[in-house]
C-alpha atoms as a PDB file:
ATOM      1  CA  UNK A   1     163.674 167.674 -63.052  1.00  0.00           C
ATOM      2  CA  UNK A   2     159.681 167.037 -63.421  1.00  0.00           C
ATOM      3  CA  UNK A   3     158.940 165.099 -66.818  1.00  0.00           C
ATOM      4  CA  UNK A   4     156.285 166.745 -68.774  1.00  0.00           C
ATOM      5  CA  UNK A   5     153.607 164.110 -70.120  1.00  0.00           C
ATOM      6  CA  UNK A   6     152.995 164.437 -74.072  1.00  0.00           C
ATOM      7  CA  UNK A   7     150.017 164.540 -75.511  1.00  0.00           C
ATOM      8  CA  UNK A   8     149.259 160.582 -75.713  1.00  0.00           C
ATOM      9  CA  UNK A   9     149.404 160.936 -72.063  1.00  0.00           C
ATOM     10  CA  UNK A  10     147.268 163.668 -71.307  1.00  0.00           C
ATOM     11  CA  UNK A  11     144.707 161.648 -74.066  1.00  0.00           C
ATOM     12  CA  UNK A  12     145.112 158.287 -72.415  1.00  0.00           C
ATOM     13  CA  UNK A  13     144.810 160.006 -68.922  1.00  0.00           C
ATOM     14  CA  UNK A  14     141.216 161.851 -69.751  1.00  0.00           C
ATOM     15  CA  UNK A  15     139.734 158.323 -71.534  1.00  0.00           C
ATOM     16  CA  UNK A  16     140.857 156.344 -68.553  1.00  0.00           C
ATOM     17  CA  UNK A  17     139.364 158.625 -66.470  1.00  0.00           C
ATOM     18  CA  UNK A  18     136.546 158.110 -68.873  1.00  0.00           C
ATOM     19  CA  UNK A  19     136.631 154.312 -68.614  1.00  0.00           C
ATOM     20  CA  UNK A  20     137.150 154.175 -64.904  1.00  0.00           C
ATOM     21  CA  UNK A  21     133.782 155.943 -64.579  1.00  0.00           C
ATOM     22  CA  UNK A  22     131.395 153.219 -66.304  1.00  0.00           C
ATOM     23  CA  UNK A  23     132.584 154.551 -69.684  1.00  0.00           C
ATOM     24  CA  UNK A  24     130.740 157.978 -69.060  1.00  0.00           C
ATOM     25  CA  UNK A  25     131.777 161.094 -67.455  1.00  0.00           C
ATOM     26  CA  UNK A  26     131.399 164.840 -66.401  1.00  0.00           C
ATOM     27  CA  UNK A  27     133.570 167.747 -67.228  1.00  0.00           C
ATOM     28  CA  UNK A  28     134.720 167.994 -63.544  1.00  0.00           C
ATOM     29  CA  UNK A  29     135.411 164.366 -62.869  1.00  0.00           C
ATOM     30  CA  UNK A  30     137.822 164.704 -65.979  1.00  0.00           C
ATOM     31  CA  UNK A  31     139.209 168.095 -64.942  1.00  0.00           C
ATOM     32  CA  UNK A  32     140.580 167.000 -61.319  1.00  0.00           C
ATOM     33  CA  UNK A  33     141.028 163.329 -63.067  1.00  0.00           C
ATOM     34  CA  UNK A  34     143.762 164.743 -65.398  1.00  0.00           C
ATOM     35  CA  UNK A  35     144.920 167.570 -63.462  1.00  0.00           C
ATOM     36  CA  UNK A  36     144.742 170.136 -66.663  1.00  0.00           C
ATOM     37  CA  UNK A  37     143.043 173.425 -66.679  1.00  0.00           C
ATOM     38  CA  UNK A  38     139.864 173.777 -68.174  1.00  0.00           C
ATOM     39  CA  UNK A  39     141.134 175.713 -71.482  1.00  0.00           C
ATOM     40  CA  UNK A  40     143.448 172.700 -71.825  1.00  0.00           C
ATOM     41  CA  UNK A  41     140.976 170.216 -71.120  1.00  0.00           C
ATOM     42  CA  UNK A  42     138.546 171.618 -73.493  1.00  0.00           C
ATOM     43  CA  UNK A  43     141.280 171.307 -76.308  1.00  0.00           C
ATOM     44  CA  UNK A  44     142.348 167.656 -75.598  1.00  0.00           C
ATOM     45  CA  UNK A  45     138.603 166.877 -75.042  1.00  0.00           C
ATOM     46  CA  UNK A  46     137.340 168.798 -78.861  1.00  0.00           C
ATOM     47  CA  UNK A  47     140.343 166.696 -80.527  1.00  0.00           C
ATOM     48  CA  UNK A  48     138.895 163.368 -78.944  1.00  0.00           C
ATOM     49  CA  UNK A  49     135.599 164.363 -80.268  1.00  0.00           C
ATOM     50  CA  UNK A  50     135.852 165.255 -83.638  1.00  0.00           C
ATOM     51  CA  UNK A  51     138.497 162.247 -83.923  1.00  0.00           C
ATOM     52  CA  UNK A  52     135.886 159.939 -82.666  1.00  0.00           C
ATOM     53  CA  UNK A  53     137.399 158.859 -79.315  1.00  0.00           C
ATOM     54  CA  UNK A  54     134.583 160.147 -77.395  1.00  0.00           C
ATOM     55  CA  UNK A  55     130.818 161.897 -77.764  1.00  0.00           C
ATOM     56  CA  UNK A  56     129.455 164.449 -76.249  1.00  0.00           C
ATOM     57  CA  UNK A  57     126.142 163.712 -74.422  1.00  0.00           C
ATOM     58  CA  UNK A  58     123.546 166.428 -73.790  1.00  0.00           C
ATOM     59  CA  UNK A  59     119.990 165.510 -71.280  1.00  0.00           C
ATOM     60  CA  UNK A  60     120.077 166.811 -67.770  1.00  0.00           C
ATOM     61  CA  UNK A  61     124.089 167.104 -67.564  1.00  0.00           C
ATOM     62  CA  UNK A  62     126.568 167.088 -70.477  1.00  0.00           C
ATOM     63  CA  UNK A  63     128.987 164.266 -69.894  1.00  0.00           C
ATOM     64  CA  UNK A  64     131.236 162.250 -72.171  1.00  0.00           C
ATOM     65  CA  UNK A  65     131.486 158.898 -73.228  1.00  0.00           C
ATOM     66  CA  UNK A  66     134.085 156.607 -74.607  1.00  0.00           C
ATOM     67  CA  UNK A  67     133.777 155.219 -78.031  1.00  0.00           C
ATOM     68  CA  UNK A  68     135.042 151.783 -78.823  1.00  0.00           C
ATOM     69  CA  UNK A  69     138.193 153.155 -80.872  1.00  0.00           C
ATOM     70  CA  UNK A  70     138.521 155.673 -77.824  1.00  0.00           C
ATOM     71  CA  UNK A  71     138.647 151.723 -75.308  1.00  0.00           C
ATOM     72  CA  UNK A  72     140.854 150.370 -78.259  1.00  0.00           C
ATOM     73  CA  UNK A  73     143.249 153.587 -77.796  1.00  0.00           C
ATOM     74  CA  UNK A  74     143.357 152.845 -74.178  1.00  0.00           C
ATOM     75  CA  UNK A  75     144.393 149.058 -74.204  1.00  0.00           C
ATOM     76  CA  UNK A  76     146.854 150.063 -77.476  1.00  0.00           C
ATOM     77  CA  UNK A  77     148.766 152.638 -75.390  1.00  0.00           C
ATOM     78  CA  UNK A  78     148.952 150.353 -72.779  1.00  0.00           C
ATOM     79  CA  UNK A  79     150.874 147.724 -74.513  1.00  0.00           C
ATOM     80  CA  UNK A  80     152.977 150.743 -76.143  1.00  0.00           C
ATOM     81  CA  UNK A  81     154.033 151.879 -72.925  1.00  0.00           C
ATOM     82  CA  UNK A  82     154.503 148.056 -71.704  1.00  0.00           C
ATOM     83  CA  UNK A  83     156.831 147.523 -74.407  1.00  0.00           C
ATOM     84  CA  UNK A  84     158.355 150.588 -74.520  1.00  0.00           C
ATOM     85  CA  UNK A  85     159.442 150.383 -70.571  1.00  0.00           C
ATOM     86  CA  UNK A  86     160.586 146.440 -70.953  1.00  0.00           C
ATOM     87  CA  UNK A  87     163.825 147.949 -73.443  1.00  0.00           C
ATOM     88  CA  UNK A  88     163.678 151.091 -70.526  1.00  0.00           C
ATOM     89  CA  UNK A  89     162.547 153.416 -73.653  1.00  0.00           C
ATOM     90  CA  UNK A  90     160.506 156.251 -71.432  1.00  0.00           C
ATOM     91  CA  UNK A  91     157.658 157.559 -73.860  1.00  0.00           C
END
C-alpha cells in the first residue's frame, strides 16, 4: 500500500525545494520538486504565503523565497521526524 504524505510533508517538501535552490525559486522548479499538480501547488504555496513561510517575488520572473520562520520550519520538522522515527512513530 503507497503512504500518502500529509500536509507537513508536502509543506516541508516545497520549502526544501525552496532552500535547496539558494533560498529562492520558480513555480516549475517547485512543481516537478514536489511532484503536486499545479492547482495543488498553488494551494500549499498561498497558505505558505499568507502564513509567512515564504514571499512572493515579482521583477523579470515571479519566484519564491524562504522566510526565516519558513528555514526555522524546515530544521523543526526535521528534528520532529528524527524523533518521531527513533520510537518507529511514522508521521
Amino acid at each position: 500500500m503507497i503512504e500518502r504524505r500529509t500536509k507537513a510533508d508536502i509543506l516541508f517538501d516545497i520549502l526544501r525545494i525552496v532552500q535547496q535552490n539558494d533560498g529562492k525559486a520558480k513555480t516549475t522548479k517547485i512543481l516537478y520538486g514536489a511532484n503536486l499538480s499545479y492547482s495543488r501547488l498553488k494551494q500549499h504555496v498561498n497558505y505558505l504565503i499568507e502564513n509567512g513561510f515564504l514571499q512572493k517575488v515579482q521583477k523579470e520572473a515571479t519566484y519564491f523565497v524562504i522566510t526565516d520562520k519558513g528555514l526555522l520550519f524546515i530544521n523543526e520538522f526535521r528534528k520532529v521526524k528524527r524523533f518521531s522515527e527513533a520510537f518507529g512513530i511514522s508521521i
